[in-house]
N, C-alpha and C. Protein backbone atom coordinates (compact mmCIF):
# COMPACT_ATOMS: atom_id res chain seq x y z
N UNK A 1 -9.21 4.78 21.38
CA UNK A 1 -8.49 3.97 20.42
C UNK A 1 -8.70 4.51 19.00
N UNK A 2 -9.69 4.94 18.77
CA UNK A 2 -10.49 5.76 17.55
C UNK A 2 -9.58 6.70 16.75
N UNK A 3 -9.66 7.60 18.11
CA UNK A 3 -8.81 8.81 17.68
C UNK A 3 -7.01 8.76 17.81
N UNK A 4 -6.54 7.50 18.64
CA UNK A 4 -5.21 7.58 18.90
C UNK A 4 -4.88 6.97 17.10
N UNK A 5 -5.89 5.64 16.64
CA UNK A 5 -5.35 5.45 15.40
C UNK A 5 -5.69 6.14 14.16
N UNK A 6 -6.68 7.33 14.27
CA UNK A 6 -7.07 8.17 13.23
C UNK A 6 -5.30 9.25 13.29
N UNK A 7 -4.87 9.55 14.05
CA UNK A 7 -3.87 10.42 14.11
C UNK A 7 -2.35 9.61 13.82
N UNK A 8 -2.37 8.59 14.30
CA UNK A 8 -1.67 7.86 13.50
C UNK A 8 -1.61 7.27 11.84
N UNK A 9 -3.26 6.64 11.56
CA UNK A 9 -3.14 7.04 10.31
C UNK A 9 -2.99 8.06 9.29
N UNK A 10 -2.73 9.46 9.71
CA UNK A 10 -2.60 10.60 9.42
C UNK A 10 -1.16 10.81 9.41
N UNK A 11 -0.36 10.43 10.53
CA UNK A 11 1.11 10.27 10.13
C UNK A 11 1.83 9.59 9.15
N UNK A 12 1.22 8.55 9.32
CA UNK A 12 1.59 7.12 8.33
C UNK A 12 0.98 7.53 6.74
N UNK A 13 0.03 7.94 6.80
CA UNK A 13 -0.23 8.73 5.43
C UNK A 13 0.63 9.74 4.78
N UNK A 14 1.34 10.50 5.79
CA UNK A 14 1.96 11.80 5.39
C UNK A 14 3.34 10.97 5.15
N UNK A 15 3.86 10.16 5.59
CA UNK A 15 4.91 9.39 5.84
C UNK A 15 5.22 8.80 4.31
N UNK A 16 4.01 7.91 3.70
CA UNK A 16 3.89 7.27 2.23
C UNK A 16 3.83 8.68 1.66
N UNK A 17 3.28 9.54 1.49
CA UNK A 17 3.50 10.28 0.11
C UNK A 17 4.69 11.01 0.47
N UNK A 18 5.20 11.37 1.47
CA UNK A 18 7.22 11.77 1.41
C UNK A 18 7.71 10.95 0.98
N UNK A 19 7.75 9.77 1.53
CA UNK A 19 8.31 8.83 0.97
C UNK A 19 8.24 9.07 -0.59
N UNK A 20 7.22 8.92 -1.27
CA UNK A 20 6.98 8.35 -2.72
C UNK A 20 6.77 9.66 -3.38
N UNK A 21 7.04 10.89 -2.90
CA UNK A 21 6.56 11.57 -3.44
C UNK A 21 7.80 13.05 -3.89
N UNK A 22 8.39 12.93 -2.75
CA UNK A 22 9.91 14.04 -2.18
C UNK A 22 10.98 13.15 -2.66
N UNK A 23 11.82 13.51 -3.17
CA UNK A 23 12.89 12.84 -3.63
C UNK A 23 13.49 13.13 -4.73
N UNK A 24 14.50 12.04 -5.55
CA UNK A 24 15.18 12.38 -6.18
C UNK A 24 14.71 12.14 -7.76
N UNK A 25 14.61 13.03 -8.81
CA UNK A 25 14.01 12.04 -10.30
C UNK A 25 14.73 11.71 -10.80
N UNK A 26 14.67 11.05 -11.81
CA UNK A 26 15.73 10.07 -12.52
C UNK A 26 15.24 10.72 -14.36
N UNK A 27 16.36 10.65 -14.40
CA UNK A 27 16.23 11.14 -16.23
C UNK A 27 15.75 9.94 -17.09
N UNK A 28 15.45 8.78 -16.66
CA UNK A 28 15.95 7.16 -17.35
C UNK A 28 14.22 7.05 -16.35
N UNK A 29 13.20 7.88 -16.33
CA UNK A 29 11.89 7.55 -15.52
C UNK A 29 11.05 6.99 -16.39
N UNK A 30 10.15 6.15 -16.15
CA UNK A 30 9.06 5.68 -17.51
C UNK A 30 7.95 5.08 -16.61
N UNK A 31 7.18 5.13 -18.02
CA UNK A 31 5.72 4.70 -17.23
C UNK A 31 5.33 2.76 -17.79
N UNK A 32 5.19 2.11 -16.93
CA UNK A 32 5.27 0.71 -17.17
C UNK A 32 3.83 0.24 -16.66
N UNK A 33 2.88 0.12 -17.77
CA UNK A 33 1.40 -0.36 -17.29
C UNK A 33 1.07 -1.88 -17.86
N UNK A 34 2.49 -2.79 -17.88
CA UNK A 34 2.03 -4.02 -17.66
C UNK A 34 2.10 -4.84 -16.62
N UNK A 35 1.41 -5.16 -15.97
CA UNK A 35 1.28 -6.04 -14.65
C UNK A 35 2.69 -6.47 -14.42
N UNK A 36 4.04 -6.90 -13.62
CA UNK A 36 4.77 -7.99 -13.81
C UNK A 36 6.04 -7.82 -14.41
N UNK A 37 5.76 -6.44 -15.48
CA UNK A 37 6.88 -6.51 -16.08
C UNK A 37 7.98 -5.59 -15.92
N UNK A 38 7.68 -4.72 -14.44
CA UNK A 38 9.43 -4.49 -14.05
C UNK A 38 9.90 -4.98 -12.95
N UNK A 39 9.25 -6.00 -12.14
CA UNK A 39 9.65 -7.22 -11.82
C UNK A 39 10.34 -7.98 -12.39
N UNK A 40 9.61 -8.27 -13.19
CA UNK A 40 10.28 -9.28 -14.63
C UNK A 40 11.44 -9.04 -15.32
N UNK A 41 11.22 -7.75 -15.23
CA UNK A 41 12.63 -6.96 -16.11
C UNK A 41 14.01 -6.49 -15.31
N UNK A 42 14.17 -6.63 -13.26
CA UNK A 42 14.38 -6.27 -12.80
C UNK A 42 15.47 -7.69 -13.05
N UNK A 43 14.50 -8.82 -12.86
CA UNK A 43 15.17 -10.66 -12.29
C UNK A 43 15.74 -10.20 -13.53
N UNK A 44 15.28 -10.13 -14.64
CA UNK A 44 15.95 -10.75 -15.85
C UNK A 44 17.19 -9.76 -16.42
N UNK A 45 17.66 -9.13 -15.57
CA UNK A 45 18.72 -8.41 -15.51
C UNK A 45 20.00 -9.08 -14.30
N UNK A 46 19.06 -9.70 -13.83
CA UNK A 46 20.20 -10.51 -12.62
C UNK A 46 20.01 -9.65 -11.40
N UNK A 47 19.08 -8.09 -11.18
CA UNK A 47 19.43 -7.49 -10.23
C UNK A 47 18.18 -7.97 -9.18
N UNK A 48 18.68 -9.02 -8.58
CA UNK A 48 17.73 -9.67 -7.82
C UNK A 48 17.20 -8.91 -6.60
N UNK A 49 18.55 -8.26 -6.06
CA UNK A 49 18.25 -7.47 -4.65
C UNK A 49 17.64 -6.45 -5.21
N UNK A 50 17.75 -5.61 -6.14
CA UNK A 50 16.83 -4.60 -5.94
C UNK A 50 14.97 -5.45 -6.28
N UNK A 51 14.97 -6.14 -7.46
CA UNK A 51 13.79 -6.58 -7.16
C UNK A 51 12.88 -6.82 -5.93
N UNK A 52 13.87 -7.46 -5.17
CA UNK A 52 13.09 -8.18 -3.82
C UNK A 52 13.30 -6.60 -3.29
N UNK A 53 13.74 -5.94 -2.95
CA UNK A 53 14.03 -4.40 -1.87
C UNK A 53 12.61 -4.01 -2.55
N UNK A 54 12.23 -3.70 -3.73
CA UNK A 54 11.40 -3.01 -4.94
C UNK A 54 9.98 -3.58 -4.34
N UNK A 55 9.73 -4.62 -4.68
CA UNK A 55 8.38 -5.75 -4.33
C UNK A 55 8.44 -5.35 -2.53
N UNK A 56 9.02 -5.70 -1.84
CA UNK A 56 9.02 -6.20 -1.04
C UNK A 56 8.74 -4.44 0.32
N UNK A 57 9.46 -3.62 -0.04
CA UNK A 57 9.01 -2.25 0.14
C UNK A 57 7.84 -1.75 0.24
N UNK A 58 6.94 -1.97 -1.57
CA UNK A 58 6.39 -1.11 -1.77
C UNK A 58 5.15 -1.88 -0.81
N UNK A 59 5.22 -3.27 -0.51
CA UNK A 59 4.14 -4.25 -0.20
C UNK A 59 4.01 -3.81 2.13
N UNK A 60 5.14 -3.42 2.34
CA UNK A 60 5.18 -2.99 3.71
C UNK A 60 5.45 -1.36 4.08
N UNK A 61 5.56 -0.58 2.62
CA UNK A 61 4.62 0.67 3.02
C UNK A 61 3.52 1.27 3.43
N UNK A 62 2.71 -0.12 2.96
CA UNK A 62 1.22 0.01 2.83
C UNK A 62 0.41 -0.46 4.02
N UNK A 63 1.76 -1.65 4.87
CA UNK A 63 0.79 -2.23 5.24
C UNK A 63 -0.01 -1.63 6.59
N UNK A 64 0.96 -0.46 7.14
CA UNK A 64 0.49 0.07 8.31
C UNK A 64 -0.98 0.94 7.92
N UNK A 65 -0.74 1.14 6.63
CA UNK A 65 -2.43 2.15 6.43
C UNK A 65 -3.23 1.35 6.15
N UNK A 66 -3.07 0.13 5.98
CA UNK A 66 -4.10 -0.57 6.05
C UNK A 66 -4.93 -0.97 7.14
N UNK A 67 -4.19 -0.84 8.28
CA UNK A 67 -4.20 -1.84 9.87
C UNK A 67 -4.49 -1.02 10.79
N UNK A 68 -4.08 0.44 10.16
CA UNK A 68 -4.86 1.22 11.46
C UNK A 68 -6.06 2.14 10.56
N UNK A 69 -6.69 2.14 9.18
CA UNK A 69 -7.24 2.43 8.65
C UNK A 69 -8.57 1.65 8.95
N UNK A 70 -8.39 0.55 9.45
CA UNK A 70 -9.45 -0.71 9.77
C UNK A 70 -9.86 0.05 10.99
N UNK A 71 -9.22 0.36 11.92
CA UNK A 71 -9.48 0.90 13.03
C UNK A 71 -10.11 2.37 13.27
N UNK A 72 -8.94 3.31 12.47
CA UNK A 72 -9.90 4.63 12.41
C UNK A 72 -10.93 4.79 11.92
N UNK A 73 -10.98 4.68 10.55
CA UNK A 73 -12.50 4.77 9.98
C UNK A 73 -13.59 3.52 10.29
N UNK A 74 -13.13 2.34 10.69
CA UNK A 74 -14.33 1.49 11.33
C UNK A 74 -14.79 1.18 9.86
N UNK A 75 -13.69 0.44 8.83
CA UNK A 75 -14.31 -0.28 7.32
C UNK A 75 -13.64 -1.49 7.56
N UNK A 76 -14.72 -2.13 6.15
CA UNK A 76 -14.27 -3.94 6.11
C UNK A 76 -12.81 -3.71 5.27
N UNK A 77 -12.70 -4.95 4.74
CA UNK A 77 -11.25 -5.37 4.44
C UNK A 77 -11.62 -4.58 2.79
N UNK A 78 -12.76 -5.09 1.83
CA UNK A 78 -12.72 -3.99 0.80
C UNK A 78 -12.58 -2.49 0.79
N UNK A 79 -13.15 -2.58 1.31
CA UNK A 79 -13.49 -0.85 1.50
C UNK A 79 -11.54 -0.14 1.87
N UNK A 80 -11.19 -0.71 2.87
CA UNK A 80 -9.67 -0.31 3.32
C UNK A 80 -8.96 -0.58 1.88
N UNK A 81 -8.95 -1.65 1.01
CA UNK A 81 -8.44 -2.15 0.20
C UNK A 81 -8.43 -1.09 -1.01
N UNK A 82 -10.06 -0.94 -1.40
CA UNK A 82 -10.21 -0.03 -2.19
C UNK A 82 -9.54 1.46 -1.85
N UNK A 83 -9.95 1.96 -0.70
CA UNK A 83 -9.11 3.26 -0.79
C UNK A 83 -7.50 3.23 -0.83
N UNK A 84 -6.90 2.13 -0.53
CA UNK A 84 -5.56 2.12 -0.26
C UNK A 84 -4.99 2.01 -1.95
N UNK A 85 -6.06 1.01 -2.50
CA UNK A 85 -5.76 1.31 -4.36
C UNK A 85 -5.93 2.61 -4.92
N UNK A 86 -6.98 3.59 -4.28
CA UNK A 86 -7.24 4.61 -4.72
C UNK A 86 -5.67 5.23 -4.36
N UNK A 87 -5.14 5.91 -3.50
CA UNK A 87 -4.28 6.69 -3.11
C UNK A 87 -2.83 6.02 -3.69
N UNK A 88 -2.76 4.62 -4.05
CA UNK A 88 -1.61 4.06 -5.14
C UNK A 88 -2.11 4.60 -5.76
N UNK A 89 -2.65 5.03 -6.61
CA UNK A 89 -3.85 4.95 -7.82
C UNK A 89 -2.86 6.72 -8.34
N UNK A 90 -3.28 7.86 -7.11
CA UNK A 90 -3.00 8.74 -7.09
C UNK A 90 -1.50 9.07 -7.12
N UNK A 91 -1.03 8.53 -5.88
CA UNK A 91 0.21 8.43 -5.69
C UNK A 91 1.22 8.52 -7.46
N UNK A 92 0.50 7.56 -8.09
CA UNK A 92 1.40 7.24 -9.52
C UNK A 92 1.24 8.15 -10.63
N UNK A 93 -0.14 8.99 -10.51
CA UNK A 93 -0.76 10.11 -11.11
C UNK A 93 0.20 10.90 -10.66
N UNK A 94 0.40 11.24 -9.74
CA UNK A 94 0.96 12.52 -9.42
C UNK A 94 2.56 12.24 -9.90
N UNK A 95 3.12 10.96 -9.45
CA UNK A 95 4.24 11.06 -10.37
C UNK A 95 4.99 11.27 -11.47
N UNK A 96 3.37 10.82 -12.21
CA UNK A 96 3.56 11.20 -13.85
C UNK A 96 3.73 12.58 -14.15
N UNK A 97 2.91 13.19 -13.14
CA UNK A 97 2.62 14.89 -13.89
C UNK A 97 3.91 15.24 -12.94
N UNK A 98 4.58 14.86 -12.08
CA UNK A 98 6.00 15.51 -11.53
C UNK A 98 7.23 15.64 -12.91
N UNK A 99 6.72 14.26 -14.02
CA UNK A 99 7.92 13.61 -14.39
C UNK A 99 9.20 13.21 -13.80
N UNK A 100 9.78 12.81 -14.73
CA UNK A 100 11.34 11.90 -14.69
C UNK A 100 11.15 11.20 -13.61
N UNK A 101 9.92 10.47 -13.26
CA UNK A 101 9.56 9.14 -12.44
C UNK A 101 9.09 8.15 -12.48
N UNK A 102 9.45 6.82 -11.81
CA UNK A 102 9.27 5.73 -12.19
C UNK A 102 7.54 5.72 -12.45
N UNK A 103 6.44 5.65 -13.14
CA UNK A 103 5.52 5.21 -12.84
C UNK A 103 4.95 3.61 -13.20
N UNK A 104 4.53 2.62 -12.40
CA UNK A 104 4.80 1.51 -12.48
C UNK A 104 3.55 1.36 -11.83
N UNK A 105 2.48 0.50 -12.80
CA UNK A 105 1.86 -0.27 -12.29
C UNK A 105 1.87 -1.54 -10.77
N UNK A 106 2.58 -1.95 -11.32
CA UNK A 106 3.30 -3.04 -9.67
C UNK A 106 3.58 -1.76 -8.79
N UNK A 107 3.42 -0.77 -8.81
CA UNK A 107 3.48 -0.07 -7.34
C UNK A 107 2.41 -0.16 -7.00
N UNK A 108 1.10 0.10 -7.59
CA UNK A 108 -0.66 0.32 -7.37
C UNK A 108 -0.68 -1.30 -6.35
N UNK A 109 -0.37 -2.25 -7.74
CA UNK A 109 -0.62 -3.63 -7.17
C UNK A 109 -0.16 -4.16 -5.96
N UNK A 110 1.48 -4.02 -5.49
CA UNK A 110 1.98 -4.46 -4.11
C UNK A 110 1.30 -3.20 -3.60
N UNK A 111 1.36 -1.85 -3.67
CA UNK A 111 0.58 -1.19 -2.12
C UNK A 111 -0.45 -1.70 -1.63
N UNK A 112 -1.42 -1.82 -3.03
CA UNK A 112 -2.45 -2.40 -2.21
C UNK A 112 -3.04 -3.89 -1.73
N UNK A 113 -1.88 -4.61 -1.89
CA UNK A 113 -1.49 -5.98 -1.22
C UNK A 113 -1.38 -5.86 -0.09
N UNK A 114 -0.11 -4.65 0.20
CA UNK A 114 0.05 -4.27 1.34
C UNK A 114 -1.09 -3.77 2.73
N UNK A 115 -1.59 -3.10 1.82
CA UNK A 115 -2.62 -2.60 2.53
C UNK A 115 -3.63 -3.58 3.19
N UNK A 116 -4.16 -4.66 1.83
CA UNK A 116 -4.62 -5.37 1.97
C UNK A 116 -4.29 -6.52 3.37
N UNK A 117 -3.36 -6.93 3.43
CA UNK A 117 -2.49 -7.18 4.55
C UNK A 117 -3.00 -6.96 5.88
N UNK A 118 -2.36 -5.66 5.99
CA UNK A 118 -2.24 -4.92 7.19
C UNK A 118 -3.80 -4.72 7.89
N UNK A 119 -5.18 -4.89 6.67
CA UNK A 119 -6.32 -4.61 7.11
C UNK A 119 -7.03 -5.83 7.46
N UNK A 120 -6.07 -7.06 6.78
CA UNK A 120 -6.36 -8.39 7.14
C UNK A 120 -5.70 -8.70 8.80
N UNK A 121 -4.59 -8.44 8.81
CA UNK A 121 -4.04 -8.60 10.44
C UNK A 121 -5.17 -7.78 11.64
N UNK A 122 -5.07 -6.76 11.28
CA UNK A 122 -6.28 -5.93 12.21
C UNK A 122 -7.35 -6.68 12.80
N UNK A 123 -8.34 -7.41 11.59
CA UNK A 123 -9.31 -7.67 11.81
C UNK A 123 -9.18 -9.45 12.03
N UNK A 124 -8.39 -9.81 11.87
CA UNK A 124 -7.63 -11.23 12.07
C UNK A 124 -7.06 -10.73 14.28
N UNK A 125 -6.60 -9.47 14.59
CA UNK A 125 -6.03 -9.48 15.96
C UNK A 125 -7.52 -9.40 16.89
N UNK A 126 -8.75 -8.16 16.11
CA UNK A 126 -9.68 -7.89 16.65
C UNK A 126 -10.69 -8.68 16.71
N UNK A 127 -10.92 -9.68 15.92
CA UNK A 127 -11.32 -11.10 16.17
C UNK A 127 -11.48 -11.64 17.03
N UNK A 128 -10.32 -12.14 17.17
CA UNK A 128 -9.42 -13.29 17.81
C UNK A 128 -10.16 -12.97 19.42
N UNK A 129 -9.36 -10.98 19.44
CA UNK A 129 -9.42 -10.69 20.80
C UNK A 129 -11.01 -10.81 21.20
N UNK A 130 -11.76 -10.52 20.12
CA UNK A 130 -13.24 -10.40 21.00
C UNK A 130 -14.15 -11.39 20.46
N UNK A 131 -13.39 -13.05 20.86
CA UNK A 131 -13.85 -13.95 20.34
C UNK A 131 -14.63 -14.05 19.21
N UNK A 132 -15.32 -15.49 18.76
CA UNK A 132 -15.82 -15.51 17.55
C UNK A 132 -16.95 -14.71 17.23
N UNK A 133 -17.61 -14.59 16.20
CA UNK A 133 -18.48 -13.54 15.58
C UNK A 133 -19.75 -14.02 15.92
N UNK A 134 -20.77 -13.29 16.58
CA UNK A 134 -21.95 -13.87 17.50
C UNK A 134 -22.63 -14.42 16.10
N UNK A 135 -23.53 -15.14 16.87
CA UNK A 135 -24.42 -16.02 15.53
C UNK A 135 -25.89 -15.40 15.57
N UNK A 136 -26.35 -15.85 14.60
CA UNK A 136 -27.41 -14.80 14.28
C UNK A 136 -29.07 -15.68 14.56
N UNK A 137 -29.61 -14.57 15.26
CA UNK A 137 -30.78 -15.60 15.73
C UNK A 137 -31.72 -16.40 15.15
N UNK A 138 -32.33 -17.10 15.56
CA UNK A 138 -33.16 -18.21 14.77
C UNK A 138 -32.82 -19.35 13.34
């Protein structure tokens, strides 16, 4: 199980940075490091669908590296959390130095929601399956 989800998280990894990384730039790219506010700026334009596509994306890119990241490397829900912020973290670095790309705080924040997520379901399925958490003696 170890190694079937270490090689999967290895796909799913390579998968997010094509995704976010190969593509098209935009001349109109900027860097937005306030929490909220191209969300904010997205509604308050009326363009609702891309907001929700925007939020709602970047939050279920993540969530598979979170869920089998629990599994391959054998970490708690921080630890998955933290690295999944780290590699948003990067992910947006590297966009900057590509230029003419969006770099946006709310990407760092929903991935690693996402992530967060996906490392919460894991350990919310692996639970469940191997009943409650033994109690500790005396």
């Amino acid at each position: 199980m170890r190694i079937t989800s270490g090689v999967l998280l290895v796909g799913a990894t390579l998968a997010v940075l094509a995704t976010t990384l190969i593509g098209t730039t935009s001349p109109s790219g900027q860097v937005t490091l306030v929490p909220g506010a191209s969300i904010e700026a997205a509604l308050s334009e009326a363009d609702y669908r891309n907001a929700v596509e925007n939020a709602l994306g970047n939050v279920l890119l993540f969530v598979p590296l979170g869920f089998l990241a629990v599994l391959a490397l054998r970490r708690g829900l921080a630890t998955v959390t933290a690295l999944a912020f780290g590699l948003s973290v990067l992910i947006e670095v590297s966009q900057l130095l590509l230029g003419h790309r969006w770099v946006d705080i709310d990407d760092v924040l929903l991935n690693t929601g996402g992530a967060f997520l996906g490392a919460l379901a894991t350990i919310a399925v692996t639970v469940r399956r191997a009943g409650p958490w033994p109690r500790r003696p005396g």
